[in-house]
C-alpha atoms as a PDB file:
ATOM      1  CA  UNK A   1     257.526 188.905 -40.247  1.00  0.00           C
ATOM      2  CA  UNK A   2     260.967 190.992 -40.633  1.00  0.00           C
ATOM      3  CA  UNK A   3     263.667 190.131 -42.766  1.00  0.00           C
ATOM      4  CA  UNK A   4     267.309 191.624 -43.199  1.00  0.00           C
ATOM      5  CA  UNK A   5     270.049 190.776 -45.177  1.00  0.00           C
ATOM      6  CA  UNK A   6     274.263 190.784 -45.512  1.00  0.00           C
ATOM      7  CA  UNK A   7     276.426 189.397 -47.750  1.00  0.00           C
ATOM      8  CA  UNK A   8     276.694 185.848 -45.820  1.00  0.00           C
ATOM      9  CA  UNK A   9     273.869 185.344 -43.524  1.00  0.00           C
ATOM     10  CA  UNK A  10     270.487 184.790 -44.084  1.00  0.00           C
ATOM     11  CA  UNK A  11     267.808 185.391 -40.869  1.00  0.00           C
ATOM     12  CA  UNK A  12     263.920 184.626 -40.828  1.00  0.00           C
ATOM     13  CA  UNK A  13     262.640 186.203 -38.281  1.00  0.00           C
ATOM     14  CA  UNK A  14     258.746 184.518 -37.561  1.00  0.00           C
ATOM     15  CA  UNK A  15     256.943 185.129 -34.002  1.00  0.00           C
ATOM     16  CA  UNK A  16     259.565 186.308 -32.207  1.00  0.00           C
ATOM     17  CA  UNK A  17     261.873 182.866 -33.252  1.00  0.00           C
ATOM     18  CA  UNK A  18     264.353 183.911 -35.573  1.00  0.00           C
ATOM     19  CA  UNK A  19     266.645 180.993 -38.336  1.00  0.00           C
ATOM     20  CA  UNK A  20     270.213 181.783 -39.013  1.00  0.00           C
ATOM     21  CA  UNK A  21     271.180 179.964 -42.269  1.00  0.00           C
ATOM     22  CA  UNK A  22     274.192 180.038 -43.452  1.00  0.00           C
ATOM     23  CA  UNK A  23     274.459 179.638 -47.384  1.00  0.00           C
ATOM     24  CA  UNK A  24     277.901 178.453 -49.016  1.00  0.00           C
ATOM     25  CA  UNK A  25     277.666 177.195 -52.639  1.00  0.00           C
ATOM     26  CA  UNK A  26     275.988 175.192 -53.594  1.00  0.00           C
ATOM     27  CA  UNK A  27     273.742 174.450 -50.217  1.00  0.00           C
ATOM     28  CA  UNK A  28     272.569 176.220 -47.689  1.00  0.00           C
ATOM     29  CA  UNK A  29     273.455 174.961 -44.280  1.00  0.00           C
ATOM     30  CA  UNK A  30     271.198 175.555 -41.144  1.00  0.00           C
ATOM     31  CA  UNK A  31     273.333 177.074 -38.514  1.00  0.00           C
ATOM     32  CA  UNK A  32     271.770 177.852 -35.594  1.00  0.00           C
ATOM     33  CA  UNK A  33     267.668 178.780 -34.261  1.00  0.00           C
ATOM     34  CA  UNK A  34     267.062 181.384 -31.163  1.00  0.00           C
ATOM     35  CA  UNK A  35     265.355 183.392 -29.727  1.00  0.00           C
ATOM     36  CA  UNK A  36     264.658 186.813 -31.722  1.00  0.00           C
ATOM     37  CA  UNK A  37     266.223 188.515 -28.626  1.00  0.00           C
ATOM     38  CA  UNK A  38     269.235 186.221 -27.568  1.00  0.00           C
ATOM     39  CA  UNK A  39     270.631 186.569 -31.926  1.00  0.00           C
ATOM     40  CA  UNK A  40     274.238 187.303 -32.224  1.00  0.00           C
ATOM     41  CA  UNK A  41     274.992 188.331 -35.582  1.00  0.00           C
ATOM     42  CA  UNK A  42     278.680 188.877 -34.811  1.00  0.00           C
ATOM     43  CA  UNK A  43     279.598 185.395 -34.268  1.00  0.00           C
ATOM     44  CA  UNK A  44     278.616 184.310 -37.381  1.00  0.00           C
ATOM     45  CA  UNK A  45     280.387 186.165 -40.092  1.00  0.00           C
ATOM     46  CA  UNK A  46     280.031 185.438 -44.022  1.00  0.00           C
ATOM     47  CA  UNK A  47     276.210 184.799 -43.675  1.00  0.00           C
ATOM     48  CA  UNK A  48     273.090 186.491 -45.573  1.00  0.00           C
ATOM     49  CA  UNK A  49     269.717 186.387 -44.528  1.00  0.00           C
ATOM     50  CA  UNK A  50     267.495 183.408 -46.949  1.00  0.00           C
ATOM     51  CA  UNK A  51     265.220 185.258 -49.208  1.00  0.00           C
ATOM     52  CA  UNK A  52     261.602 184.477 -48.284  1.00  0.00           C
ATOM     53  CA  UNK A  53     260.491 183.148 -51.792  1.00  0.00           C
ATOM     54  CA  UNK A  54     262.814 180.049 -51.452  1.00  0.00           C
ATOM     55  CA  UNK A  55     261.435 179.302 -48.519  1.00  0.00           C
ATOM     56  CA  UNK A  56     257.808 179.651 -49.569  1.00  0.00           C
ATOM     57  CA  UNK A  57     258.524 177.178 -52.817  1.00  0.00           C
ATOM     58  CA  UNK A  58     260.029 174.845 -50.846  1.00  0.00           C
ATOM     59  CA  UNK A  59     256.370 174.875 -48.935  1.00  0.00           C
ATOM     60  CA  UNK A  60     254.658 175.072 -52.326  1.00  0.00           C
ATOM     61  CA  UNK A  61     256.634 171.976 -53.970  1.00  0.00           C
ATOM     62  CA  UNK A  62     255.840 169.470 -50.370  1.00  0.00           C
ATOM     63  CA  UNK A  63     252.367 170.342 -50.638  1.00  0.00           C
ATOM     64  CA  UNK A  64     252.063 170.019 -54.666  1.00  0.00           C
ATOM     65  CA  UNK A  65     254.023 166.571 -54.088  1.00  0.00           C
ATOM     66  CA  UNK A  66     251.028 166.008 -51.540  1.00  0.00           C
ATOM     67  CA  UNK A  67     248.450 166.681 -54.018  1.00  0.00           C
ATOM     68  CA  UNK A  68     249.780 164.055 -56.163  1.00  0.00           C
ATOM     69  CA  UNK A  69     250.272 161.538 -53.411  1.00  0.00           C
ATOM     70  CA  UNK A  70     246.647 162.027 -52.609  1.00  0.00           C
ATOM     71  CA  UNK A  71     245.213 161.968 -55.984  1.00  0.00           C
ATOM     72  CA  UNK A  72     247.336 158.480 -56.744  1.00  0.00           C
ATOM     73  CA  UNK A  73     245.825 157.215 -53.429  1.00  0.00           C
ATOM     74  CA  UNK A  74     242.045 157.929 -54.465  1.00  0.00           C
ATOM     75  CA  UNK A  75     242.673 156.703 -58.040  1.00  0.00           C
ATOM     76  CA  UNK A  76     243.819 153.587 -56.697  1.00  0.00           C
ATOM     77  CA  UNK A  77     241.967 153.562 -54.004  1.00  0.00           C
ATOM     78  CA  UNK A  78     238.718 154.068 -56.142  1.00  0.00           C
ATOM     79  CA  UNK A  79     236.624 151.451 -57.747  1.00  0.00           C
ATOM     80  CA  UNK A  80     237.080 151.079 -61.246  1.00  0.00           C
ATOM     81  CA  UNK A  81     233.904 153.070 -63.207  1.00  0.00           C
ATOM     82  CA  UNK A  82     232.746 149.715 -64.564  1.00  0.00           C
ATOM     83  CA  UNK A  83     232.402 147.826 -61.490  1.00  0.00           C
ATOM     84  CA  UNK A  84     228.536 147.561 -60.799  1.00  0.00           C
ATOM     85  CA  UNK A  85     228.412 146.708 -64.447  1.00  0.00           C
ATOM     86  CA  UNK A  86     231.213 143.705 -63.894  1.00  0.00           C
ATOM     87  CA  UNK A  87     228.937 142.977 -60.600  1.00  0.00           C
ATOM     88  CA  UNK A  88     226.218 142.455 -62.232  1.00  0.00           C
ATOM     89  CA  UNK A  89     227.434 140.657 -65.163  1.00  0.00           C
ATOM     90  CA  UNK A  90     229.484 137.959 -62.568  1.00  0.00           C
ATOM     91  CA  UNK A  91     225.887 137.542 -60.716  1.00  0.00           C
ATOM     92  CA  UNK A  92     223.732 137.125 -63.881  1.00  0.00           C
ATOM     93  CA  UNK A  93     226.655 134.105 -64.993  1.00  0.00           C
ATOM     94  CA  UNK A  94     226.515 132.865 -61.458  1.00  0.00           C
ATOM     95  CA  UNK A  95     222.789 132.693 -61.330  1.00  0.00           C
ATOM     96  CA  UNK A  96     222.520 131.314 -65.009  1.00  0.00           C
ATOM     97  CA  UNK A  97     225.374 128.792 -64.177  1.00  0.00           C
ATOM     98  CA  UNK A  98     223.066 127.869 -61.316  1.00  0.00           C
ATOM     99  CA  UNK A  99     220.070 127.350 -63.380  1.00  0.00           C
ATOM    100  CA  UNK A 100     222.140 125.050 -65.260  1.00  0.00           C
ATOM    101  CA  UNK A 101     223.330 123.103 -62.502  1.00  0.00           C
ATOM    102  CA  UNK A 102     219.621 122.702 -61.109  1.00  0.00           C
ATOM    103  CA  UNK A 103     218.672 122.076 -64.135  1.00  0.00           C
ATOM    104  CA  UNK A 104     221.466 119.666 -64.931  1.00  0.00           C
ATOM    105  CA  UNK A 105     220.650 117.998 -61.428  1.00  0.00           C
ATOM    106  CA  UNK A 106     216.816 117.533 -62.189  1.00  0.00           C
ATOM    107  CA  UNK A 107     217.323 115.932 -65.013  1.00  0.00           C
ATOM    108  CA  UNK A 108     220.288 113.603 -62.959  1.00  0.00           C
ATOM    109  CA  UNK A 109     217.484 112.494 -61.123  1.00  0.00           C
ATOM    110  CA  UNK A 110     214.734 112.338 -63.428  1.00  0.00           C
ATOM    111  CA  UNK A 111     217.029 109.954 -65.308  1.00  0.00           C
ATOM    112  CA  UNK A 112     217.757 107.996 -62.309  1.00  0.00           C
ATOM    113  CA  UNK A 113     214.292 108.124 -61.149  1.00  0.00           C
ATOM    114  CA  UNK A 114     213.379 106.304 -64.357  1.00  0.00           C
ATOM    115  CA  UNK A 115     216.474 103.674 -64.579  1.00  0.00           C
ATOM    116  CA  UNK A 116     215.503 102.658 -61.202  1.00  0.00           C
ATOM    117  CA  UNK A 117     211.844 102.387 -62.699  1.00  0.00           C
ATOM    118  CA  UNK A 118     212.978 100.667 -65.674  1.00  0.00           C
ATOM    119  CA  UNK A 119     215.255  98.122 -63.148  1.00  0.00           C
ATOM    120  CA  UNK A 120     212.752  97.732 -60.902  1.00  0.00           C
ATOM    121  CA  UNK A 121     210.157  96.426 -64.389  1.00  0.00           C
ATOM    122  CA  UNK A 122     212.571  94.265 -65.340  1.00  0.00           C
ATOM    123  CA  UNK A 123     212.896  92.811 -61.914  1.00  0.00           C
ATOM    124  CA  UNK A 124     209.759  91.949 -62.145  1.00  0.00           C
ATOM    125  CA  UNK A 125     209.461  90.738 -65.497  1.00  0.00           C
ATOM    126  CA  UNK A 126     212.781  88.198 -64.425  1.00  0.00           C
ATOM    127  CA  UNK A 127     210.367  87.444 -61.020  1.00  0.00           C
ATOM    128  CA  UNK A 128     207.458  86.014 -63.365  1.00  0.00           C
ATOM    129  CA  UNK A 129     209.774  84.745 -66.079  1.00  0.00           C
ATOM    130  CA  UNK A 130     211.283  82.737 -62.823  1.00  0.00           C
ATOM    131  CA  UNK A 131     207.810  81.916 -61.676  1.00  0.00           C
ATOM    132  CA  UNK A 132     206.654  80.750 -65.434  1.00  0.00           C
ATOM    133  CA  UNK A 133     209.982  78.736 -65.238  1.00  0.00           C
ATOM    134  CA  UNK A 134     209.092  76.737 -61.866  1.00  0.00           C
ATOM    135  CA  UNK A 135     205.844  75.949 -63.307  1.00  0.00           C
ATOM    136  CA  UNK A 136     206.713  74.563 -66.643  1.00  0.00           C
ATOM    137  CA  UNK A 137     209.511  72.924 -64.936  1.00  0.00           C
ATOM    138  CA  UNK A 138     206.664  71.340 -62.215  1.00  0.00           C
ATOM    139  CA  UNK A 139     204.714  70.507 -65.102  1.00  0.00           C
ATOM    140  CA  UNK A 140     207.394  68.869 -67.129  1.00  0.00           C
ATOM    141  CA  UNK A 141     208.218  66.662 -64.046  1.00  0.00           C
ATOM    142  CA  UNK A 142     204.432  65.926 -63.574  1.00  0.00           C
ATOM    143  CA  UNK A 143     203.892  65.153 -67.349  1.00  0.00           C
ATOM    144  CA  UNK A 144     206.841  62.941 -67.330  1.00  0.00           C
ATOM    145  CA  UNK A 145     205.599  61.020 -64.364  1.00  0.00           C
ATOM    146  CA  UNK A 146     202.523  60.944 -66.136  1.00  0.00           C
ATOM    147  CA  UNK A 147     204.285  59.391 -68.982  1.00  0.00           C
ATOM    148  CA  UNK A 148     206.465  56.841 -66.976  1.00  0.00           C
ATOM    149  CA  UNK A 149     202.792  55.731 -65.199  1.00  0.00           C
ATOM    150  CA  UNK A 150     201.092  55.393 -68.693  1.00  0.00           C
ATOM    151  CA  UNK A 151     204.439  53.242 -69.762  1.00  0.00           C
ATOM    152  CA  UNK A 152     203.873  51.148 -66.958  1.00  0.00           C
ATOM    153  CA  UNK A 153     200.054  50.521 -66.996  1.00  0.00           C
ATOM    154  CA  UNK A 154     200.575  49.768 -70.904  1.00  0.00           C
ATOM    155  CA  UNK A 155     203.231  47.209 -69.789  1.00  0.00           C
ATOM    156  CA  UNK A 156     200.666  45.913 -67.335  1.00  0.00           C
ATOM    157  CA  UNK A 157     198.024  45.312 -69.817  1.00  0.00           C
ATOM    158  CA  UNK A 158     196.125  48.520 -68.971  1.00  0.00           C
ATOM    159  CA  UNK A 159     194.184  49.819 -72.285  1.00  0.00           C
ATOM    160  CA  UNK A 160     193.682  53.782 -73.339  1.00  0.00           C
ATOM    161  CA  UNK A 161     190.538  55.122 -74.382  1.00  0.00           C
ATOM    162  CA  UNK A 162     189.466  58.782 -73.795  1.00  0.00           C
ATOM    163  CA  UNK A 163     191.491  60.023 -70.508  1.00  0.00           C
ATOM    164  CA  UNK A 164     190.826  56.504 -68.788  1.00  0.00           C
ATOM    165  CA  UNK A 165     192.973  53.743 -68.385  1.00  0.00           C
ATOM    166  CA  UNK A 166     191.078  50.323 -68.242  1.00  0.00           C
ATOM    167  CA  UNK A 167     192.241  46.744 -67.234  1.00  0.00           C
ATOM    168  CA  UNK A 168     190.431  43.980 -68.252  1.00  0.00           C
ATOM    169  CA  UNK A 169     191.074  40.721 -66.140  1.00  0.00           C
ATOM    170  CA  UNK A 170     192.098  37.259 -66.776  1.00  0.00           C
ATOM    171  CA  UNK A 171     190.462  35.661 -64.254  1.00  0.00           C
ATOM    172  CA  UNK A 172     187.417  35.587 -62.555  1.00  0.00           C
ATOM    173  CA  UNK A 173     186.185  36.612 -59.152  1.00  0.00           C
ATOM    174  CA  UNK A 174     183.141  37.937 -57.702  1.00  0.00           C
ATOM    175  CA  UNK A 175     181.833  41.210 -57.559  1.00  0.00           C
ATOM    176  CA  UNK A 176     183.450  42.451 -54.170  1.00  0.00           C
ATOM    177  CA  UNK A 177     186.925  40.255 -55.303  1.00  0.00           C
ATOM    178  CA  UNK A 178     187.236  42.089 -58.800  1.00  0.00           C
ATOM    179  CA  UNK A 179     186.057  45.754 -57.072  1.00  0.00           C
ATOM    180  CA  UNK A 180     189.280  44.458 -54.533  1.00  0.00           C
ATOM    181  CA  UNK A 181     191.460  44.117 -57.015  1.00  0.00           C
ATOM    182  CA  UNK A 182     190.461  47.291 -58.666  1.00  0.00           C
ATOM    183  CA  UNK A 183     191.145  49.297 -55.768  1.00  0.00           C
ATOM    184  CA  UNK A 184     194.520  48.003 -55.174  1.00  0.00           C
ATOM    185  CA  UNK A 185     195.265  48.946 -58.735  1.00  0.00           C
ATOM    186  CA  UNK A 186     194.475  52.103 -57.803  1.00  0.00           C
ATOM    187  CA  UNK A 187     191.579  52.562 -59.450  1.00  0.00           C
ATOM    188  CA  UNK A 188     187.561  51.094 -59.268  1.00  0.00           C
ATOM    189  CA  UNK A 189     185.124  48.883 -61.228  1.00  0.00           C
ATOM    190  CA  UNK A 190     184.316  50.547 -64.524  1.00  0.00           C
ATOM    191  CA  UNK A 191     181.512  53.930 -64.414  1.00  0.00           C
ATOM    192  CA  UNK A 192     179.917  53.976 -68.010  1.00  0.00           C
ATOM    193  CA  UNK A 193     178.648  57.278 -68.000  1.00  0.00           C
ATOM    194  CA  UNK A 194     178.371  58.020 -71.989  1.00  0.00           C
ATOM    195  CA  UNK A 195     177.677  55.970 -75.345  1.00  0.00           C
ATOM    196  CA  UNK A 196     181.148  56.244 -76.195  1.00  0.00           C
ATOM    197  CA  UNK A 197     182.164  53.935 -73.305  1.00  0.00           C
ATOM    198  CA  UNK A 198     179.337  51.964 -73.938  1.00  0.00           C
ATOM    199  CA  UNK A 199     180.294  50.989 -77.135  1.00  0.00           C
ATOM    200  CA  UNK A 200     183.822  50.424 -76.179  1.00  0.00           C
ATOM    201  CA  UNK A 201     182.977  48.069 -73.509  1.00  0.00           C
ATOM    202  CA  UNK A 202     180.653  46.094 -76.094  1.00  0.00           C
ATOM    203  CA  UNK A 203     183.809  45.333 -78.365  1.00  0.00           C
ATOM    204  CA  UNK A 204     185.885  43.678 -75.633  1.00  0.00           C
ATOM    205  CA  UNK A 205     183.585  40.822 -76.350  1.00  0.00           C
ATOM    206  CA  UNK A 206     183.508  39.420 -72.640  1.00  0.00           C
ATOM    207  CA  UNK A 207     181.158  39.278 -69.859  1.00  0.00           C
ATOM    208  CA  UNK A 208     182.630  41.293 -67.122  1.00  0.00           C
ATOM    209  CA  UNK A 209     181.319  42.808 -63.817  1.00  0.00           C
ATOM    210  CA  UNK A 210     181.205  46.979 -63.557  1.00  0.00           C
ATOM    211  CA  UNK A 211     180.674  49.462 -60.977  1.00  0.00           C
ATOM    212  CA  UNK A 212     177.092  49.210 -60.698  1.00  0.00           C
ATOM    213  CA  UNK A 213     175.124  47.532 -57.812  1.00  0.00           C
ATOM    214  CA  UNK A 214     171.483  47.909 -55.675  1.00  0.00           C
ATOM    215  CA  UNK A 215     173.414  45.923 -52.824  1.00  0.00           C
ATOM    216  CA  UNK A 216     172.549  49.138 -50.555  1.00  0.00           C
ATOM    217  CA  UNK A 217     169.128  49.480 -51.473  1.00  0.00           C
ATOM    218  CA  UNK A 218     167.126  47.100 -52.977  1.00  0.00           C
ATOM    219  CA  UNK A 219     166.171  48.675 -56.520  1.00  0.00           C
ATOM    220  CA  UNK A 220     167.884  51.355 -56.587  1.00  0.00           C
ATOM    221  CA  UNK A 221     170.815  51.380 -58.345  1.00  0.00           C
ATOM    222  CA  UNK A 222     173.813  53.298 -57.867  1.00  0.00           C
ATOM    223  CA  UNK A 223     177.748  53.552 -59.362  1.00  0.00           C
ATOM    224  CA  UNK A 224     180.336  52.607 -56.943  1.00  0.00           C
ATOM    225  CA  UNK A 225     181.071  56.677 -56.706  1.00  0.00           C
ATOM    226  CA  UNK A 226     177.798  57.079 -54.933  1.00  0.00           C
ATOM    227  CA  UNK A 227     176.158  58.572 -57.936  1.00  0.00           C
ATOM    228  CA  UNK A 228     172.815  57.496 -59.145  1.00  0.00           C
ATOM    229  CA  UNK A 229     172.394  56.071 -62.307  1.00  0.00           C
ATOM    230  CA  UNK A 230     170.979  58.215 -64.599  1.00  0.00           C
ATOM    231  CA  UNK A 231     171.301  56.350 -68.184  1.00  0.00           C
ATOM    232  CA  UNK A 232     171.484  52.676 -68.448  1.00  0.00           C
ATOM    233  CA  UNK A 233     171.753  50.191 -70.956  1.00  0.00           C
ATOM    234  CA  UNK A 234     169.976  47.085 -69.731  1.00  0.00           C
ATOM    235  CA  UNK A 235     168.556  44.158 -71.855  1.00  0.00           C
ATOM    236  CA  UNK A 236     165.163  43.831 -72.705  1.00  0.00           C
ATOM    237  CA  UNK A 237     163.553  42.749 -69.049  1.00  0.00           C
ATOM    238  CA  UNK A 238     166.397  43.971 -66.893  1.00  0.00           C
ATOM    239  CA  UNK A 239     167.111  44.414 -63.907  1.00  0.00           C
ATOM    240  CA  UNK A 240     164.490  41.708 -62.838  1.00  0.00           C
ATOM    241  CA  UNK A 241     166.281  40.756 -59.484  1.00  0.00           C
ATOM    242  CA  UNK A 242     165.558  37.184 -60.259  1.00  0.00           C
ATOM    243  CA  UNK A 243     165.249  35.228 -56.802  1.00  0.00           C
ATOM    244  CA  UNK A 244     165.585  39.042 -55.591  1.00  0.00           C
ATOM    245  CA  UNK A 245     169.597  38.253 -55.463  1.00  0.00           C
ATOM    246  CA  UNK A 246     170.613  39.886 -58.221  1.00  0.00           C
ATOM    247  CA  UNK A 247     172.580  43.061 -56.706  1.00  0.00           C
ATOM    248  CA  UNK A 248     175.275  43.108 -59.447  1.00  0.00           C
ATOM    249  CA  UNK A 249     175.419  44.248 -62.769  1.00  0.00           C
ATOM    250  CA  UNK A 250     177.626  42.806 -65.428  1.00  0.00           C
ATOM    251  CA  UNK A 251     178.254  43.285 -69.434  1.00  0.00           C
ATOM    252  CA  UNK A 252     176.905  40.419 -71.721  1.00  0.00           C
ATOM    253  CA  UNK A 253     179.235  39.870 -74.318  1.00  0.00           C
ATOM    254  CA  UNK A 254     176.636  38.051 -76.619  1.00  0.00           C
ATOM    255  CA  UNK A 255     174.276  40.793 -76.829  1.00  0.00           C
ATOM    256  CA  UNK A 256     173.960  43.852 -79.788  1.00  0.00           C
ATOM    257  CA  UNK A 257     173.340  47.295 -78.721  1.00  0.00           C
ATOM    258  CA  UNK A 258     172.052  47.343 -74.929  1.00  0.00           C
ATOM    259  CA  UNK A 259     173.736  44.510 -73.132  1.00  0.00           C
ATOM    260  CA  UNK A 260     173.499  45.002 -69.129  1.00  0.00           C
ATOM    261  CA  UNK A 261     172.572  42.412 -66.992  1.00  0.00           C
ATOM    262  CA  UNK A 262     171.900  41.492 -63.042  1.00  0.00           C
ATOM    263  CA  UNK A 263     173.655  38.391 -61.432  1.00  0.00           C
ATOM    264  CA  UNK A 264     174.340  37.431 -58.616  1.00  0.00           C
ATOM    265  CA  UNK A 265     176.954  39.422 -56.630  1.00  0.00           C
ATOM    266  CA  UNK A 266     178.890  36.160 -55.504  1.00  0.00           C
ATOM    267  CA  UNK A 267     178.787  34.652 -59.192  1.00  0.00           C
ATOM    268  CA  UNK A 268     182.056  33.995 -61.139  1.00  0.00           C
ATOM    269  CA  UNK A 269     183.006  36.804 -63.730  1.00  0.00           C
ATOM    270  CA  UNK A 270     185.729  38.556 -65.221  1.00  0.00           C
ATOM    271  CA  UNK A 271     185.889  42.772 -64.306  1.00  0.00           C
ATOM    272  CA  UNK A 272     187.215  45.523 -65.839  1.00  0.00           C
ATOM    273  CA  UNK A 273     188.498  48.190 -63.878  1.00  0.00           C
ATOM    274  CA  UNK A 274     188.806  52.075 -65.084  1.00  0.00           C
ATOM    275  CA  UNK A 275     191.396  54.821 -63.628  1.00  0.00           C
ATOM    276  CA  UNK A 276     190.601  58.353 -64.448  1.00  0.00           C
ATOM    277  CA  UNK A 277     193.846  60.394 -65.762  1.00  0.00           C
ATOM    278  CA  UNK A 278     193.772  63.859 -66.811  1.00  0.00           C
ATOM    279  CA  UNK A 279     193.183  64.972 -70.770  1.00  0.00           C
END
């Protein structure tokens, strides 16, 4: 590198390229660049040759301003020194916000799970209270009809005794008449199948036919069910089928204790009939 110097110019001479500056107060103005060997020193008078040390602090200031320009980049360009730490922190919230979420969310439907349980139980507790409804509703109707047929067999005469109604006739008819008549009452001559109804039929205090006969077989006698008689309560010498036409049985009204009797089916007598209700 050469350098010279006048009062008024200033030349840099680098590599064969030479720069005429020409300083005036207070800048320095850049008057012409050429070649080393095409200068004309003559043409510009009142210049000095620029003194290398400006030059070199201009250099030195760009680059320090550099150096700052490049430290302010990677300072702001650098993660902050707490950042894994604020990384980690954000994931352990998310993950415990998550556990509360699942957690809040199985217990959602755990609760659901058991309202629908608890709906569905009282569903069907309302299902059987319905159910128990209908059937004391069907049994109220069926007990009043009970009630308005027990009205009107009491109106018809019809007498109560131990879940049996019982009519005792007027008139008189013969066995098959009065067992008629007893049918179209709904109901059939009279089965005495205890003591109880023994006695009761004693205190009417009338001879009246009953459901017993031997009209099917001779002997052998049977209630008009079809079921054979097991206990009886005949008078001394009875049945004794006298003329062997004595199929019927009827209740003497004169007798004490055992009063049965056979006549003769197409005889005269009054009947009592007997429908069966429930208890």
């Amino acid at each position: 590198m050469q350098k010279t110097l006048s009062s008024s110019l200033l030349t840099l001479s680098l590599n064969n390229m030479e720069m005429v500056v020409l300083e005036t107060e207070p800048e320095v103005l850049i008057e012409k660049i050429s070649n080393k060997g095409n200068r004309d020193t003559s043409a510009a008078p009142g210049l000095k040759w620029c003194v290398g040390l400006k030059w070199f602090g201009c250099v030195a200031v760009s680059f320090g301003l550099l150096c700052i320009l490049q430290v302010i980049l990677n300072i702001s360009l650098r993660p902050p020194l707490n950042y894994e730490a604020r990384t980690k922190n954000l994931t352990d919230e998310r993950d415990e916000l998550k556990g509360k979420l699942n957690d809040f969310v199985s217990g959602h439907d755990a609760k659901i799970k058991t309202m629908n349980g608890d709906r569905d139980e009282l569903k069907r507790s309302l299902d059987d209270l319905k159910s128990q409804q209908n059937a004391l509703i069907r049994e109220r109707d069926e007990l009043k009809r009970t009630l308005n047929d027990f009205d009107q067999l009491l109106q018809e005469g019809w007498v109560y005794f131990r879940s049996s109604f019982y009519y005792i006739s007027s008139t008189e008819k013969t066995w098959q008449e009065s067992r008629d008549d007893c049918l179209s009452r709904g109901a059939d001559l009279m089965i005495i199948d205890s003591q109880e109804e023994q006695d009761f039929s004693r205190r009417l205090s009338k001879k009246m036919w009953f459901g017993l006969t031997d009209r099917t077989q001779d002997g052998t006698w049977r209630w008009v069910d079809g079921s054979p008689l097991n206990t009886s309560y005949w008078f001394p010498g009875e049945p004794n089928n006298l003329g062997e036409m004595e199929d019927c049985a009827e209740i003497h009204s004169s007798a004490e204790g055992n009063n049965w009797n056979d006549l003769l089916c197409d005889s005269q007598n009054h009947w009592i009939c007997e429908k069966k209700v429930a208890p």
